[in-house]
C-alpha atoms as a PDB file:
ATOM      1  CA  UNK A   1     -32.159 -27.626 -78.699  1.00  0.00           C
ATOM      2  CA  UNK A   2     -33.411 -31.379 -79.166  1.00  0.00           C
ATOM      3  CA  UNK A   3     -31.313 -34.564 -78.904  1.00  0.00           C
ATOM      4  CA  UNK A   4     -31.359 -37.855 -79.657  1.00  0.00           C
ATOM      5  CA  UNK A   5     -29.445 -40.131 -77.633  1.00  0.00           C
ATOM      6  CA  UNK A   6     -28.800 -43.656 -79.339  1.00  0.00           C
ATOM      7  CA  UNK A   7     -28.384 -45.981 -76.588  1.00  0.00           C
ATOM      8  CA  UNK A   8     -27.697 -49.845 -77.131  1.00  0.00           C
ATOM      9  CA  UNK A   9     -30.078 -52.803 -75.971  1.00  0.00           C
ATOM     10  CA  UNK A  10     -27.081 -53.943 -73.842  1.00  0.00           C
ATOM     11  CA  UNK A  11     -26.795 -50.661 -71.743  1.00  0.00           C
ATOM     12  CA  UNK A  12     -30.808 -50.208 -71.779  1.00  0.00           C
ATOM     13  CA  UNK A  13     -30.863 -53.336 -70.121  1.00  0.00           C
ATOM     14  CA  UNK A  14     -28.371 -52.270 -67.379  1.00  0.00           C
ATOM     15  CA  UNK A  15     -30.256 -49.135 -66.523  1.00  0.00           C
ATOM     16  CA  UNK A  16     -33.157 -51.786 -65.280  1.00  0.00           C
ATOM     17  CA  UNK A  17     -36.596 -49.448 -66.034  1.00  0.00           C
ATOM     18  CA  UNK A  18     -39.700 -50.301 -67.837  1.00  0.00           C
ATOM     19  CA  UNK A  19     -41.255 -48.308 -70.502  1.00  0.00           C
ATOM     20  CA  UNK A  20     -43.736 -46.532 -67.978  1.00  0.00           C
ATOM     21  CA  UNK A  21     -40.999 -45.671 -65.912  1.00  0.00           C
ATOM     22  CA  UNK A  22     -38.752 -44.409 -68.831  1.00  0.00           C
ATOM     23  CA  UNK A  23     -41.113 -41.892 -69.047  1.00  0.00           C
ATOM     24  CA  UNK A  24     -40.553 -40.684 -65.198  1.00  0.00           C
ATOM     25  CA  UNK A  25     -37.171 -41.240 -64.612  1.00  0.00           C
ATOM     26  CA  UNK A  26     -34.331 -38.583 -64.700  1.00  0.00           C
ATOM     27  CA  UNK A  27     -31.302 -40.399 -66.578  1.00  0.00           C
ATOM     28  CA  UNK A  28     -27.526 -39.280 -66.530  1.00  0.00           C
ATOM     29  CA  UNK A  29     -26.070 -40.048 -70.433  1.00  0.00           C
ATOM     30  CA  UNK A  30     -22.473 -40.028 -71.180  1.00  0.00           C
ATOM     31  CA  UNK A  31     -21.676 -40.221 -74.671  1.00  0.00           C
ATOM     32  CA  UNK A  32     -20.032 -38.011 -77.812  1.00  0.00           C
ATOM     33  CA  UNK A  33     -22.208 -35.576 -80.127  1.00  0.00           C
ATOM     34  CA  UNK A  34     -22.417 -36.483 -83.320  1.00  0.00           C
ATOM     35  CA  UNK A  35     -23.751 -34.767 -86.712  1.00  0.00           C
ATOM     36  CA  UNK A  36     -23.341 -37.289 -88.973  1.00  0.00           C
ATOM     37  CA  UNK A  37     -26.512 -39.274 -88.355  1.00  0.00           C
ATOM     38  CA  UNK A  38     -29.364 -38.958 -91.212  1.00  0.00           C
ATOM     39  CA  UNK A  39     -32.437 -37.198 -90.290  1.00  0.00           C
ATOM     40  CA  UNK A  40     -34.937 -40.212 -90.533  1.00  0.00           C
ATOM     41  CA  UNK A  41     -33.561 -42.052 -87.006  1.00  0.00           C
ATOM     42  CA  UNK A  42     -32.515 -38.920 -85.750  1.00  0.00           C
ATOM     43  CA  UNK A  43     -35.215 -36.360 -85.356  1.00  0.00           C
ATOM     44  CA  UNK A  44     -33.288 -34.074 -82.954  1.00  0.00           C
ATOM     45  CA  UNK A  45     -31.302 -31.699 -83.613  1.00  0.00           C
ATOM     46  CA  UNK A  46     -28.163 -33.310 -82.162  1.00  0.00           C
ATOM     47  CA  UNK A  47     -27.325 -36.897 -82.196  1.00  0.00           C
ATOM     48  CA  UNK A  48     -25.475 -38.272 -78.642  1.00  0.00           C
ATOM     49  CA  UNK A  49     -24.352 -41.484 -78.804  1.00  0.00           C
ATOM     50  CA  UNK A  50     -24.629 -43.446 -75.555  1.00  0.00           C
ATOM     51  CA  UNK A  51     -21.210 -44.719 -73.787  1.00  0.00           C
ATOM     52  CA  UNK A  52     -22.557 -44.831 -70.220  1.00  0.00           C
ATOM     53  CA  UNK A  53     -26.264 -44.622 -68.957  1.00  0.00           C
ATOM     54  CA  UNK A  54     -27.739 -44.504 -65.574  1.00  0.00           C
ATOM     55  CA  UNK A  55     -31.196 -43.884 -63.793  1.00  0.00           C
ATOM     56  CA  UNK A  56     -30.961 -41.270 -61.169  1.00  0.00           C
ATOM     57  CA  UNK A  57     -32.409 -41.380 -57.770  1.00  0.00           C
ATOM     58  CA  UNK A  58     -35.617 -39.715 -57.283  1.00  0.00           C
ATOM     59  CA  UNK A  59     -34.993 -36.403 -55.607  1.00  0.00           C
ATOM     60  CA  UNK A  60     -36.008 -36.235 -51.706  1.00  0.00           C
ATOM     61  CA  UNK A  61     -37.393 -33.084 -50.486  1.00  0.00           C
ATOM     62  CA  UNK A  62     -35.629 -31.722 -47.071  1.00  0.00           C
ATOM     63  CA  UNK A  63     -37.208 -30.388 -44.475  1.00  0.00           C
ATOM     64  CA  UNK A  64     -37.860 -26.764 -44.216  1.00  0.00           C
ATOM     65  CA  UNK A  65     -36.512 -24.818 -42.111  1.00  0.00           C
ATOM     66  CA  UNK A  66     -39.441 -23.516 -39.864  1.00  0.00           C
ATOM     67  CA  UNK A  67     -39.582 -27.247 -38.297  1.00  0.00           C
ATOM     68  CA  UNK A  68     -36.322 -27.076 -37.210  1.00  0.00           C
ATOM     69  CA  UNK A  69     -36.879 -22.916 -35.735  1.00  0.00           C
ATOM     70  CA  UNK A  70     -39.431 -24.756 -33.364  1.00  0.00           C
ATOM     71  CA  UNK A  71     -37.423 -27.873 -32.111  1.00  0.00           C
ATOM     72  CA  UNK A  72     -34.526 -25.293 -30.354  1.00  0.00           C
ATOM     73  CA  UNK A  73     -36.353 -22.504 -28.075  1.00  0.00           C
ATOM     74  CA  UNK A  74     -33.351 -20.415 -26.453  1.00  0.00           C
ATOM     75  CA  UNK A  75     -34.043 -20.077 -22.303  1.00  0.00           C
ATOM     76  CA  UNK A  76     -35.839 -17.241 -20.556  1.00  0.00           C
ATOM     77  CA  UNK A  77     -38.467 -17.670 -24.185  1.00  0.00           C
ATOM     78  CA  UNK A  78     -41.652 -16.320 -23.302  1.00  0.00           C
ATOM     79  CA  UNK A  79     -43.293 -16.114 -26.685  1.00  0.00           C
ATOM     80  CA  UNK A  80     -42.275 -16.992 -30.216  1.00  0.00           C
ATOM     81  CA  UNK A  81     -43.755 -13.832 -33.001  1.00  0.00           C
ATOM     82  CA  UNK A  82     -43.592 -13.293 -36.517  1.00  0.00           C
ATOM     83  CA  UNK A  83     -40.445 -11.372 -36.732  1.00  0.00           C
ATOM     84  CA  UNK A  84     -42.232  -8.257 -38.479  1.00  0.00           C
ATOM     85  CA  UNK A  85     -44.652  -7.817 -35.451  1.00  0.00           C
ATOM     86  CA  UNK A  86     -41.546  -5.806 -33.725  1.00  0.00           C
ATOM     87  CA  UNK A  87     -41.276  -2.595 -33.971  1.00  0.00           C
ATOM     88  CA  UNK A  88     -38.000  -0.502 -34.009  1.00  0.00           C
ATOM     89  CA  UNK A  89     -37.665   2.770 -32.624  1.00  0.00           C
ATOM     90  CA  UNK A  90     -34.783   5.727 -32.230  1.00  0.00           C
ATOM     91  CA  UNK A  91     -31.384   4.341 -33.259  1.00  0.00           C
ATOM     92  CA  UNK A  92     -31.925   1.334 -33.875  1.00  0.00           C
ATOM     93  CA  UNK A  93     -33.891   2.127 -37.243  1.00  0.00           C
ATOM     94  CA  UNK A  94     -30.605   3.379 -38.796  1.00  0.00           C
ATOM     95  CA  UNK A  95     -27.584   1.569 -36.950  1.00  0.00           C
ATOM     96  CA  UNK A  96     -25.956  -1.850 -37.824  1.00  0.00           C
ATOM     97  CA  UNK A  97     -24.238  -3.823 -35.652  1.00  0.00           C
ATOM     98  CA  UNK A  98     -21.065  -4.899 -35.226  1.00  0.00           C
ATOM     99  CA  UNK A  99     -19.735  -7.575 -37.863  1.00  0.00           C
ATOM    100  CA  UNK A 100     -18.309  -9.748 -35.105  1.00  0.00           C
ATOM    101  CA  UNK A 101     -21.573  -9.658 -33.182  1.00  0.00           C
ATOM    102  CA  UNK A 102     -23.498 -10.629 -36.221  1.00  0.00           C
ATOM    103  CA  UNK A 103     -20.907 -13.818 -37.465  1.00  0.00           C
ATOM    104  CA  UNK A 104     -21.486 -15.284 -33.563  1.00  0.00           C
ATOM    105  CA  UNK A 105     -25.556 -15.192 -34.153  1.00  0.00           C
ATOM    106  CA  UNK A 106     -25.344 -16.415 -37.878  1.00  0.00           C
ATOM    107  CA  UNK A 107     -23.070 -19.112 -36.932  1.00  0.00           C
ATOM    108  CA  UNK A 108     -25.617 -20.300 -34.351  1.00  0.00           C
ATOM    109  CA  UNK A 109     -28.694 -20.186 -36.397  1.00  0.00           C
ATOM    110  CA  UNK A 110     -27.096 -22.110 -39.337  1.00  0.00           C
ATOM    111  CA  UNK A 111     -26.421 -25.060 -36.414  1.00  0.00           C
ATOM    112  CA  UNK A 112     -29.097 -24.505 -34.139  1.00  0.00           C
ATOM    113  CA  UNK A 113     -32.085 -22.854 -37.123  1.00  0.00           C
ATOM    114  CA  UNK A 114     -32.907 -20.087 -34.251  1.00  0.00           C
ATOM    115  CA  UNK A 115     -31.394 -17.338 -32.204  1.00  0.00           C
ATOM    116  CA  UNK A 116     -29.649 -18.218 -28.762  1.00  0.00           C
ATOM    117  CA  UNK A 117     -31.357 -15.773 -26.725  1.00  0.00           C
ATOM    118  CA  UNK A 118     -34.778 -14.565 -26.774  1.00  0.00           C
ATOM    119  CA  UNK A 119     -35.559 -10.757 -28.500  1.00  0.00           C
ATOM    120  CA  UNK A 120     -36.144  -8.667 -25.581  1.00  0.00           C
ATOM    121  CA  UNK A 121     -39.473  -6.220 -26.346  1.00  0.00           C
ATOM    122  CA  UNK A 122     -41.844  -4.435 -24.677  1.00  0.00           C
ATOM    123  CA  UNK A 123     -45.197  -6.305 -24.244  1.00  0.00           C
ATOM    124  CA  UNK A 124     -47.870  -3.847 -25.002  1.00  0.00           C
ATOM    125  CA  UNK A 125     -46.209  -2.018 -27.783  1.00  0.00           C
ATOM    126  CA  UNK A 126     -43.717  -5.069 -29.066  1.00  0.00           C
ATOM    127  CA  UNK A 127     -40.784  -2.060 -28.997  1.00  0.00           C
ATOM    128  CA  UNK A 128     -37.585  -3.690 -29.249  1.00  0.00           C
ATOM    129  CA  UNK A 129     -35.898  -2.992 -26.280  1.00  0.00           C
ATOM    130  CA  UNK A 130     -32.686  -5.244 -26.494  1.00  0.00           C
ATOM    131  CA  UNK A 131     -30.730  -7.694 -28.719  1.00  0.00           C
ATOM    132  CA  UNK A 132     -30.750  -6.025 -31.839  1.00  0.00           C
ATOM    133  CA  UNK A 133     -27.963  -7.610 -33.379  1.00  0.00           C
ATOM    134  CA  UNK A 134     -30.111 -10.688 -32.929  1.00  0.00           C
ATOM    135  CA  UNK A 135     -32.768  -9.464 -34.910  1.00  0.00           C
ATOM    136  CA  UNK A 136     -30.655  -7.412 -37.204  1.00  0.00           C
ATOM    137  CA  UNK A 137     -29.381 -11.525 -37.681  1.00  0.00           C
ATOM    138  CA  UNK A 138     -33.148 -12.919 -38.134  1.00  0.00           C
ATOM    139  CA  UNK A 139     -34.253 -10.037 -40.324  1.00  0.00           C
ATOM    140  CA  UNK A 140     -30.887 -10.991 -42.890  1.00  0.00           C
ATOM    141  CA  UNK A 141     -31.477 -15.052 -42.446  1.00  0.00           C
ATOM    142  CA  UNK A 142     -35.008 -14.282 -43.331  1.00  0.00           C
ATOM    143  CA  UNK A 143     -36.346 -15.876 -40.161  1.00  0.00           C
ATOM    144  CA  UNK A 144     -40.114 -16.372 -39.714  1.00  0.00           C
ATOM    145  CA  UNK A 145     -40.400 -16.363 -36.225  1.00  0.00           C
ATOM    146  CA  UNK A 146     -37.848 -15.648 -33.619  1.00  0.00           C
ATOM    147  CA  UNK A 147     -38.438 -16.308 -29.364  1.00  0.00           C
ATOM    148  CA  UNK A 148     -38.916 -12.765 -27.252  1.00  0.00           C
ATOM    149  CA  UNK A 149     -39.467 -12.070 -23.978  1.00  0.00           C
ATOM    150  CA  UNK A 150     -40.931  -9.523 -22.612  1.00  0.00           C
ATOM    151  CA  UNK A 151     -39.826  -5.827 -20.565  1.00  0.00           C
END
């Protein structure tokens, strides 16, 4: 669906933007629809005629998340690994943890952007060996990397 918004010199004025930047520039329009308007100076397929116009601010991109996984490295951290590099074993393959468990370690990466304690795995093998509500947590969140250390 096409529209034509019919906007007075007045309130063109207001919005302050040249006619390269009209071209770039994301603009909120208030106004009513119309249908009476004859097809020669309105080629859409709706008319809109203006009653408030206004340029809106460029759109800032926010930092992802990875930079802030890095800034916050829980204590006792001896590596930080892709999160699919460990390997589960036995019951852990099947069980879930607790719900309470898992609210305290989503609440902390949502203010923190990583775990509070490192994944605990075996070195040669990377076998998780403890936390696995952690990286039950990390695998949900979709976490890149997570901090381990080591058996």
């Amino acid at each position: 669906m096409t529209y034509t918004v019919f906007v007075s010199k007045k309130q063109f004025k207001n919005v302050d933007i040249d006619s390269q930047g009209f071209k770039n520039t994301k603009l909120l329009v208030q106004g009513e629809p119309t249908l009476d308007a004859p097809i020669d100076v309105c080629p859409g397929e709706i008319g809109v005629i203006c009653m408030q116009i206004q340029a809106l601010p460029p759109k800032v991109d926010k930092p992802k998340t990875e930079e802030k996984q890095l800034e916050f490295l829980p204590n006792g951290t001896e590596a930080v690994i892709p999160l699919d590099k460990i390997v589960l074993e036995g019951t852990y393959q099947t069980s879930v943890p607790r719900l309470e468990k898992q609210e305290i370690v989503v609440q902390f990466i949502q203010k923190n952007g990583n775990i509070d304690k490192p994944i605990l795995i075996d070195k040669k093998t990377n076998i998780l060996k403890d936390e696995f509500s952690r990286y039950f947590v990390a695998r949900k969140m979709k976490l890149q990397t997570v901090p381990v250390c080591y058996a």
